[in-house]
Protein backbone atom coordinates (compact mmCIF):
# COMPACT_ATOMS: atom_id res chain seq x y z
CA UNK A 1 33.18 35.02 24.27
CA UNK A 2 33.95 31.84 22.29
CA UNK A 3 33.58 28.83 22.95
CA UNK A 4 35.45 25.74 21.93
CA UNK A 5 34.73 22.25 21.15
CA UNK A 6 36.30 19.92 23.87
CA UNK A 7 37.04 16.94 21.82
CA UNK A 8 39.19 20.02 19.27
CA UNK A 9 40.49 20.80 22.41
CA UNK A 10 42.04 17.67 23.34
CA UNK A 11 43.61 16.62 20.01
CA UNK A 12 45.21 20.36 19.60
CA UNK A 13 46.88 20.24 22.67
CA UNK A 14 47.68 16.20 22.16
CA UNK A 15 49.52 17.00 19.23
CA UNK A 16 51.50 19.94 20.95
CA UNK A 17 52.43 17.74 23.67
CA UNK A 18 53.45 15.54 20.53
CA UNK A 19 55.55 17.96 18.80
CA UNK A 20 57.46 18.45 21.54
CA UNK A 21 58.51 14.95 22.45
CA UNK A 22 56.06 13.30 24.34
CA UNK A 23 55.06 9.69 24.40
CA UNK A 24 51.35 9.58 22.74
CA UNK A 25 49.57 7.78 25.77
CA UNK A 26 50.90 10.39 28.31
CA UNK A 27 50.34 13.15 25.27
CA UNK A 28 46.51 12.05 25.50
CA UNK A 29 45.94 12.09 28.77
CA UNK A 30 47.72 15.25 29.57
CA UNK A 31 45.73 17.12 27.01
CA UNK A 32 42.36 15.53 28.47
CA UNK A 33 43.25 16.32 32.25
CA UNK A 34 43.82 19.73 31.46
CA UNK A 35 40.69 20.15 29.34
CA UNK A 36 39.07 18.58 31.84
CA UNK A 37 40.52 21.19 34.24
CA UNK A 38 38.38 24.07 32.11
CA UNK A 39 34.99 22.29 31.71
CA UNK A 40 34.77 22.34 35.59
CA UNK A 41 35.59 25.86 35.53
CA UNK A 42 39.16 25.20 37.49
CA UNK A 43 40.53 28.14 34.11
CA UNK A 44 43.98 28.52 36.74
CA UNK A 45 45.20 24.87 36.57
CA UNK A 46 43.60 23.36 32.92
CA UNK A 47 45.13 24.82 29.93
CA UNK A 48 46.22 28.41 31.45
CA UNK A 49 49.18 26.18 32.17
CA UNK A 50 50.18 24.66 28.89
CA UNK A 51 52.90 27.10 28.43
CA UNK A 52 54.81 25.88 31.57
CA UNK A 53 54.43 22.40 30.46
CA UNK A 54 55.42 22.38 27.07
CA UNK A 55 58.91 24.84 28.33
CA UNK A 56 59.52 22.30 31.39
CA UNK A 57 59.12 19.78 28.39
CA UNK A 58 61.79 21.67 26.10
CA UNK A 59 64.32 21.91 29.22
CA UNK A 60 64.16 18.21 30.61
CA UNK A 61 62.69 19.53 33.90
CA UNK A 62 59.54 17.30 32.55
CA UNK A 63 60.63 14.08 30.77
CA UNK A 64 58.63 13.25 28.16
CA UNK A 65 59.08 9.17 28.01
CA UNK A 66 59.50 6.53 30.44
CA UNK A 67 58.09 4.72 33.30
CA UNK A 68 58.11 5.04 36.76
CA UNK A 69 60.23 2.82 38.93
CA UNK A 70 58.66 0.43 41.91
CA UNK A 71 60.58 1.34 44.84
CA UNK A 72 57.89 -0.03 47.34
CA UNK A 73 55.05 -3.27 47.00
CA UNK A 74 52.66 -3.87 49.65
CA UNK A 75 49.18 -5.34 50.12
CA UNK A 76 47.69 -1.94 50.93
CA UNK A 77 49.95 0.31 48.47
CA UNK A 78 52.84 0.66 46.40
CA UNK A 79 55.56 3.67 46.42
CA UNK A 80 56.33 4.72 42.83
CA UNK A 81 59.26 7.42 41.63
CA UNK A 82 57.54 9.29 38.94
CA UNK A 83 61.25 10.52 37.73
CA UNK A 84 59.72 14.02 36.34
CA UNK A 85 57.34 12.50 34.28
CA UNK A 86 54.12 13.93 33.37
CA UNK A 87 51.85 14.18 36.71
CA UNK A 88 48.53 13.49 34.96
CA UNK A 89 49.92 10.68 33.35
CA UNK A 90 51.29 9.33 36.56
CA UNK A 91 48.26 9.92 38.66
CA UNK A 92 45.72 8.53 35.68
CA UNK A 93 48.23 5.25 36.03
CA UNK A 94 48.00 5.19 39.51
CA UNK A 95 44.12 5.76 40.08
CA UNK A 96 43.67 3.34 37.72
CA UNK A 97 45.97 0.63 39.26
CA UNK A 98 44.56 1.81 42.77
CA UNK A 99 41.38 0.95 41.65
CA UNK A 100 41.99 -2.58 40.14
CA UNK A 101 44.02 -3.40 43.41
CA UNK A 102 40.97 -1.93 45.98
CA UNK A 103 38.54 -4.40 44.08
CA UNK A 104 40.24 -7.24 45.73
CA UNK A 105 41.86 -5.28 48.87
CA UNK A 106 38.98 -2.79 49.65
CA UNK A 107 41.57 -0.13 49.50
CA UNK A 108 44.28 0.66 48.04
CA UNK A 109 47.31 3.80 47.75
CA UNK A 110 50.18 5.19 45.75
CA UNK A 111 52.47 7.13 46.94
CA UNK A 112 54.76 9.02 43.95
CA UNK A 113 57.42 10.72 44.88
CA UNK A 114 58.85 12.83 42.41
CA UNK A 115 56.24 13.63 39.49
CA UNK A 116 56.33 16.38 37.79
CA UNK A 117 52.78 19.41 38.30
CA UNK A 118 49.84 17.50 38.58
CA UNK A 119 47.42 19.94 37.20
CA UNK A 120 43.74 20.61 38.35
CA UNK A 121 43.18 17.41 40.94
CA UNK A 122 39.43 17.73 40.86
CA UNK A 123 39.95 16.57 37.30
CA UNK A 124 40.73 12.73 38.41
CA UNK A 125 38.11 11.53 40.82
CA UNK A 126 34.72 11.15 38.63
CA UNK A 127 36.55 8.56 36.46
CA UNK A 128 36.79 6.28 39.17
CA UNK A 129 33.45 7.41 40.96
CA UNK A 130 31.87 6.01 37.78
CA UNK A 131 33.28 2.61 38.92
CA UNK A 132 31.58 2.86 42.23
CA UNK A 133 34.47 3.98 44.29
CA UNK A 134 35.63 6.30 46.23
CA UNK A 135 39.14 8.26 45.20
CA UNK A 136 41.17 10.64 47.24
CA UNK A 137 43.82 12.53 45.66
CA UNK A 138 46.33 15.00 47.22
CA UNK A 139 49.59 17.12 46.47
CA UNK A 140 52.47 18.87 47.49
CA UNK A 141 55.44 20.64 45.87
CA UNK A 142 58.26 19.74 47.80
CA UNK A 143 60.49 22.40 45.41
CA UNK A 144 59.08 25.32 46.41
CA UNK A 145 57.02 27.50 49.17
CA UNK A 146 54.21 29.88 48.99
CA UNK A 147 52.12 29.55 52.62
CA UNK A 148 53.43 30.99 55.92
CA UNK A 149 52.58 28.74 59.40
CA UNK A 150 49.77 29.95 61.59
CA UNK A 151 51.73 32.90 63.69
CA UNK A 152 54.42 33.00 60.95
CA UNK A 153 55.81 35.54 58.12
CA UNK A 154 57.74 33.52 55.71
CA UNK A 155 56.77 30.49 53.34
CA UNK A 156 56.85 27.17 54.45
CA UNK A 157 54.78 25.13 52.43
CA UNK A 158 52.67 24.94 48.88
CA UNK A 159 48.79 25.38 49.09
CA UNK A 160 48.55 21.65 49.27
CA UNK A 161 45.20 20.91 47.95
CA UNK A 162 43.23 17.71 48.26
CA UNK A 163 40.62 16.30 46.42
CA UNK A 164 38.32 13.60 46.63
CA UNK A 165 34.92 11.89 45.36
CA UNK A 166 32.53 9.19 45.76
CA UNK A 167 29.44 8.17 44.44
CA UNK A 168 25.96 8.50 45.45
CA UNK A 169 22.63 8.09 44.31
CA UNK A 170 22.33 11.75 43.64
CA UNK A 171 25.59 11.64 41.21
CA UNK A 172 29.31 12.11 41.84
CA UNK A 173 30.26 14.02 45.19
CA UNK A 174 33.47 15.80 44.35
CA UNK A 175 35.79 18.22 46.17
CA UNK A 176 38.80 20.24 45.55
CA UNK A 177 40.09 22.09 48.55
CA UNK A 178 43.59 24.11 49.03
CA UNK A 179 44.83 24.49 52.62
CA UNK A 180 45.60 27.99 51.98
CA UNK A 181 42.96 30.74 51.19
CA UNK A 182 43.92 31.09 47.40
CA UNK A 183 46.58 29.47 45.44
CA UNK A 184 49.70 30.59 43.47
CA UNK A 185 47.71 30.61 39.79
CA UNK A 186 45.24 33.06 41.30
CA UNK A 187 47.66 35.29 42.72
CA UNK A 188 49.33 35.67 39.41
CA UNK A 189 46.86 35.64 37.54
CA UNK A 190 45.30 38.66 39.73
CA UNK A 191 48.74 40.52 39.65
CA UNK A 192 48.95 40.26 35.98
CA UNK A 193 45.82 41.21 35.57
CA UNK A 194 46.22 44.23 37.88
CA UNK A 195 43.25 43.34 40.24
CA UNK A 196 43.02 42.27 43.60
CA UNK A 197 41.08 39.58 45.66
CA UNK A 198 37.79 40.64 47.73
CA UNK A 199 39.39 39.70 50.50
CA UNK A 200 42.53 39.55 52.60
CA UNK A 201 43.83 36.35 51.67
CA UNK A 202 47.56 37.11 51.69
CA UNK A 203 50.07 38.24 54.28
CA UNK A 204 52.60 41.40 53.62
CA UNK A 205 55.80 40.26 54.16
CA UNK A 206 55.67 41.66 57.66
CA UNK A 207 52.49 39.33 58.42
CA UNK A 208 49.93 42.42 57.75
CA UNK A 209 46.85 40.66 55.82
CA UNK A 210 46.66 42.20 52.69
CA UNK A 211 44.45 41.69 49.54
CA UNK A 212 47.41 43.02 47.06
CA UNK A 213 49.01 39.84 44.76
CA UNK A 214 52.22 42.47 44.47
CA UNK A 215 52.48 42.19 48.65
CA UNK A 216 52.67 38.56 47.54
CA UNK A 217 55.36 39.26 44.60
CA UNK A 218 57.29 41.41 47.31
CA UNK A 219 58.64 38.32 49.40
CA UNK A 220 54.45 37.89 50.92
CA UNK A 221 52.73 34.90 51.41
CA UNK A 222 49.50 32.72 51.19
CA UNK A 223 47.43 32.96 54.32
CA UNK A 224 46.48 28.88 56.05
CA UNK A 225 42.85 28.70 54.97
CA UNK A 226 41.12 29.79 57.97
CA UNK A 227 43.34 33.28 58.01
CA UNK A 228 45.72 34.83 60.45
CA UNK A 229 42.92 36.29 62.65
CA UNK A 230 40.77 33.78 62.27
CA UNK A 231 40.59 29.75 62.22
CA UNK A 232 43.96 29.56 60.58
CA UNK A 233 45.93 27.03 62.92
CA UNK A 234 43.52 24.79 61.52
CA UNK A 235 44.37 25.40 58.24
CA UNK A 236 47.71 25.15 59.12
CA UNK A 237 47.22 22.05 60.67
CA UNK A 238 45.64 20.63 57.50
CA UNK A 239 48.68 21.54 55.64
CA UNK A 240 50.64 19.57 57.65
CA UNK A 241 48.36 16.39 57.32
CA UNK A 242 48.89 17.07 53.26
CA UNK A 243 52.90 17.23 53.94
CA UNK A 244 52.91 14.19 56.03
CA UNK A 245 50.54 12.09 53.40
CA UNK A 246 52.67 13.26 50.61
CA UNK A 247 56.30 14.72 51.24
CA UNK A 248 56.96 12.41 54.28
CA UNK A 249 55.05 9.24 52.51
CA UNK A 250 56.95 9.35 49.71
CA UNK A 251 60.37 9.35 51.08
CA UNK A 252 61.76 12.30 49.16
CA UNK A 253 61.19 15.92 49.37
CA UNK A 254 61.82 19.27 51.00
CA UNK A 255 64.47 18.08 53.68
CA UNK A 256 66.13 16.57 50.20
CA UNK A 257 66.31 20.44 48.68
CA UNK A 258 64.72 19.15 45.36
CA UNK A 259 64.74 21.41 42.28
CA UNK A 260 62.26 22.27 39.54
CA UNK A 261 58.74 22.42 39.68
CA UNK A 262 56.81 18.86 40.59
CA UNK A 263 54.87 16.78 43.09
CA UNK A 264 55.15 14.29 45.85
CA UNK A 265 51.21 12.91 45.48
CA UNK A 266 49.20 10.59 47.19
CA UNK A 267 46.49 8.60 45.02
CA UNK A 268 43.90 6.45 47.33
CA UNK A 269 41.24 4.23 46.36
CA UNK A 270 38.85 2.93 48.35
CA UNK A 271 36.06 0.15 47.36
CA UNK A 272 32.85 0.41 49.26
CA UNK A 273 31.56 -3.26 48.27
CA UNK A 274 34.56 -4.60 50.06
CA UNK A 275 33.67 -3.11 53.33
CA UNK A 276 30.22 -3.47 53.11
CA UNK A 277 28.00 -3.14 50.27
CA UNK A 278 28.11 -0.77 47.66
CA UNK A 279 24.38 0.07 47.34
CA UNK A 280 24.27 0.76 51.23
CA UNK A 281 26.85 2.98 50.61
CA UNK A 282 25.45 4.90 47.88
CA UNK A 283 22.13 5.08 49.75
CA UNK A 284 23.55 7.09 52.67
CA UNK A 285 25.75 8.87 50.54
CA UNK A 286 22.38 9.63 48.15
CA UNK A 287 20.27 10.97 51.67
CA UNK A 288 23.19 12.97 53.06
CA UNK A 289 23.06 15.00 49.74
CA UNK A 290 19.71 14.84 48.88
CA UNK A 291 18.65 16.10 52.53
CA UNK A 292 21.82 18.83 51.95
CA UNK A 293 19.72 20.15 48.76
CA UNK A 294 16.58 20.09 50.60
CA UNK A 295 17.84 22.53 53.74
CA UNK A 296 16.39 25.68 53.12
CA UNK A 297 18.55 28.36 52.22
CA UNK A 298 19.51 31.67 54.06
CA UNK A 299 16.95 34.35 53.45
CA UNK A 300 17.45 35.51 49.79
CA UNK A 301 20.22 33.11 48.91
CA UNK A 302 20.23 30.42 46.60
CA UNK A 303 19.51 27.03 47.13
CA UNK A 304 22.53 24.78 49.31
CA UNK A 305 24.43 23.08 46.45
CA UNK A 306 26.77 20.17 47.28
CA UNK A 307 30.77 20.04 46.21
CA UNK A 308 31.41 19.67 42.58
CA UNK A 309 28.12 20.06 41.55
CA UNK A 310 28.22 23.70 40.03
CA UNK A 311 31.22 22.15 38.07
CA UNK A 312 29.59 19.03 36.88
CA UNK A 313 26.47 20.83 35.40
CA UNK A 314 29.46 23.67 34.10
CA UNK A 315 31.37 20.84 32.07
CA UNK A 316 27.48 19.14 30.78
CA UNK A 317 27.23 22.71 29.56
CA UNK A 318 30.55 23.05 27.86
CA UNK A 319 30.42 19.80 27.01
CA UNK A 320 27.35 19.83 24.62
CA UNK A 321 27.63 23.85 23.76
CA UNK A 322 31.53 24.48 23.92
CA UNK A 323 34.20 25.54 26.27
CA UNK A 324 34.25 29.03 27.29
CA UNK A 325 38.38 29.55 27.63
CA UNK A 326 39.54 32.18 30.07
CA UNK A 327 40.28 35.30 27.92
CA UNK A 328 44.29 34.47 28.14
CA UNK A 329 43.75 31.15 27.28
CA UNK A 330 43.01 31.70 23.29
CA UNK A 331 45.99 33.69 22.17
CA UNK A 332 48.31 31.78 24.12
CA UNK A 333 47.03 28.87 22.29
CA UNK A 334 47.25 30.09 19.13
CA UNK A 335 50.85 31.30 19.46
CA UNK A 336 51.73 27.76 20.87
CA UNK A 337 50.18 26.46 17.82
CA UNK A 338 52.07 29.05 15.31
CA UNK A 339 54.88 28.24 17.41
CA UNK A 340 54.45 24.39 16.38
CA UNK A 341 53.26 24.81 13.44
CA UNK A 342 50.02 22.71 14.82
CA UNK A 343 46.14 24.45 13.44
CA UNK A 344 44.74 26.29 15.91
CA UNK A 345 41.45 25.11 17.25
CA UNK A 346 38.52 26.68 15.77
CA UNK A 347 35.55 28.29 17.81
CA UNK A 348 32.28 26.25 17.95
CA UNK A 349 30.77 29.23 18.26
CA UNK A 350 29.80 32.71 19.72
CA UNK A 351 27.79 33.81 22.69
CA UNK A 352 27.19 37.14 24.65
C-alpha cells in the first residue's frame, strides 16, 4: 500500500478546493480537516468524501465564499447562520472564537445553523486541547434521515455523532461517538464494496436486525447504538440530546423541511483555569487515564487503551512515515486531479 506525504496531501486537495471556487482560507482548512480525518484513521469522513464536496461546490449546494451572519450575541454563546458554507471552515472559526471568548467567560458556545457537512469531528478538538481546554463538538443533518427510534421501523434522525477532548497530563483525551451503531459512510462503503458488517447493526425495513448494507439501501435503517434488543432506548435517547443541542439550538432544521446535504452544529469550549485551575484539572484528568492504562486487561487481551489514543499514535505514524489512503481514496484522487488539471500527489513511499 502507499503511503502519502500529509503536507502533499493538503496542498493537492487546497488547490482543488481552489480550482473550483473556493476562498483560499476556507480552501486550507478544508483540505487540512479532511487530511486530518485520514491520519486518525476516520478513511469514511477525511478525503473518501472529496468528491461530494467539490460536486456540492460545482452546484451551489456548498458556497464557496462568504461569511456567516450573527443572528444571536450573548455572554455565554453566539448563534451563527453558516449559509451553506464550508462546515470545517465554519467550525475551525467557531472553535477558535469559542476559545478566545471561554478565556475570559470560562465557557463558551456556537450554535450554527445551517453549515454545510462537517466532515470527521474528531478532527477539531486536539487544536484547542493544545491550548489547555476542553472542546465539545456535535452534529446533526437536519436534511435527511438514516436512524429509526427505539421500537421503530422508519428513519427519523442522522447518526448524530459527538465529539469531544480535553487535556491531561497523559496527552489529549479525545472521543468521537455516533448515536447509532454505524454510520451512513460505512454502510456504503460496505455495500459498494459487497461486504457486510460483523454484526447486526442495521434494521430490515420491517425492523428485523440485519447485517446486510442492501437491507439498508432497500428503505432499512441504522440501529440507536445500544441495538433493538439490547440497550437501544438509550441510544435513542442520546440522539435526541444531539437533536435538541443542535437542530432545536439553532433555530432551523427538520420541522423547516431543509434541502441539500449540511449541518446544524454545536461548537463548545470550556476553560478549566476559569473554574478552577488548570493544572488541578489536568492532574485528575492525567490519574483517571493513567490508572485506566494501568487496569489489567481481560485474560489474553490487550492492554485498556483510552479514547483517541490508537488514533493519535496512527496520525504520529503517518505523520513522520506517510498516509496510508483507503484503497478508493487514490484513484479518485487522481481523476479529481486529471479532472482539474491539478498534479496528482506522489507516493512517499511503499510498504507491505
Amino acid at each position: 500500500m502507499n503511503r502519502y506525504p500529509a503536507a502533499a496531501l493538503i496542498a493537492t486537495t487546497t488547490a482543488l478546493f481552489r480550482a473550483a471556487g473556493m476562498q483560499a482560507d476556507k480552501a486550507e482548512v478544508f483540505a487540512e480537516t479532511l487530511v486530518e480525518g485520514d491520519l486518525l484513521g476516520h478513511d469514511t469522513h477525511g478525503l473518501n468524501l472529496l468528491p461530494q464536496y467539490l460536486d456540492a461546490l460545482a452546484t451551489g449546494d456548498m458556497l464557496g465564499a462568504g461569511a456567516p451572519t450573527i443572528i444571536a450575541d450573548i455572554a455565554a454563546g453566539q448563534t451563527w447562520d453558516g449559509h451553506k458554507l464550508p462546515g470545517p471552515w465554519l467550525v475551525r472559526q467557531a472553535a477558535d472564537f469559542a476559545s478566545e471568548r471561554a478565556k475570559e467567560t470560562g465557557i463558551f458556545a456556537v450554535s450554527i445553523r445551517r453549515a454545510h457537512h462537517i466532515a470527521c469531528l474528531a478532527a477539531y478538538p486536539e487544536r484547542i486541547t493544545r491550548r489547555g481546554q476542553m472542546m465539545i463538538v456535535t452534529c446533526a443533518d437536519p436534511a435527511t434521515a438514516s436512524v429509526a427510534p427505539f421500537g421503530g421501523t422508519r428513519r427519523l434522525y442522522t447518526p448524530n455523532p459527538l465529539a469531544a477532548g480535553w487535556p491531561s497530563d497523559a496527552g489529549p483525551v479525545i472521543i468521537d461517538v455516533s448515536m447509532s451503531y454505524t454510520t451512513n459512510g460505512m454502510t456504503g462503503r460496505l455495500r459498494n464494496e459487497g461486504s457486510i458488517f460483523a454484526h447486526d447493526w442495521l434494521l430490515d425495513r420491517d425492523g428485523t436486525p440485519t447485517n446486510d448494507p442492501d437491507a439498508f439501501a432497500n428503505e432499512g435503517t441504522l440501529q440507536p447504538l445500544g441495538g433493538a434488543a439490547g440497550a437501544g432506548h438509550k441510544g435513542f435517547a442520546l440522539g435526541l440530546l444531539i437533536e435538541a443541542l443542535t437542530c432545536a439550538l439553532s433555530g432551523y432544521a427538520r420541522a423547516d423541511e431543509p434541502t441539500g446535504w449540511g449541518a446544524a452544529v454545536l461548537v463548545l469550549v470550556i476553560d478549566p483555569g476559569r473554574f478552577g485551575s488548570t493544572d488541578a484539572f489536568t492532574r485528575e484528568t492525567g490519574w483517571i487515564v493513567a490508572q485506566a492504562r494501568a487496569n489489567p486487561p481481560v485474560a489474553g487481551g490487550p492492554p485498556v487503551r483510552t479514547p483517541g489514543e490508537r488514533g493519535l499514535q496512527r496520525k504520529a505514524d503517518q505523520l513522520a512515515h506517510g498516509v496510508m489512503l483507503h484503497s478508493v481514496i487514490p484513484p479518485m484522487l487522481a481523476d479529481r486531479c486529471r479532472r482539474a488539471g491539478i498534479e496528482m500527489t506522489a507516493p512517499c513511499s511503499s510498504t507491505d
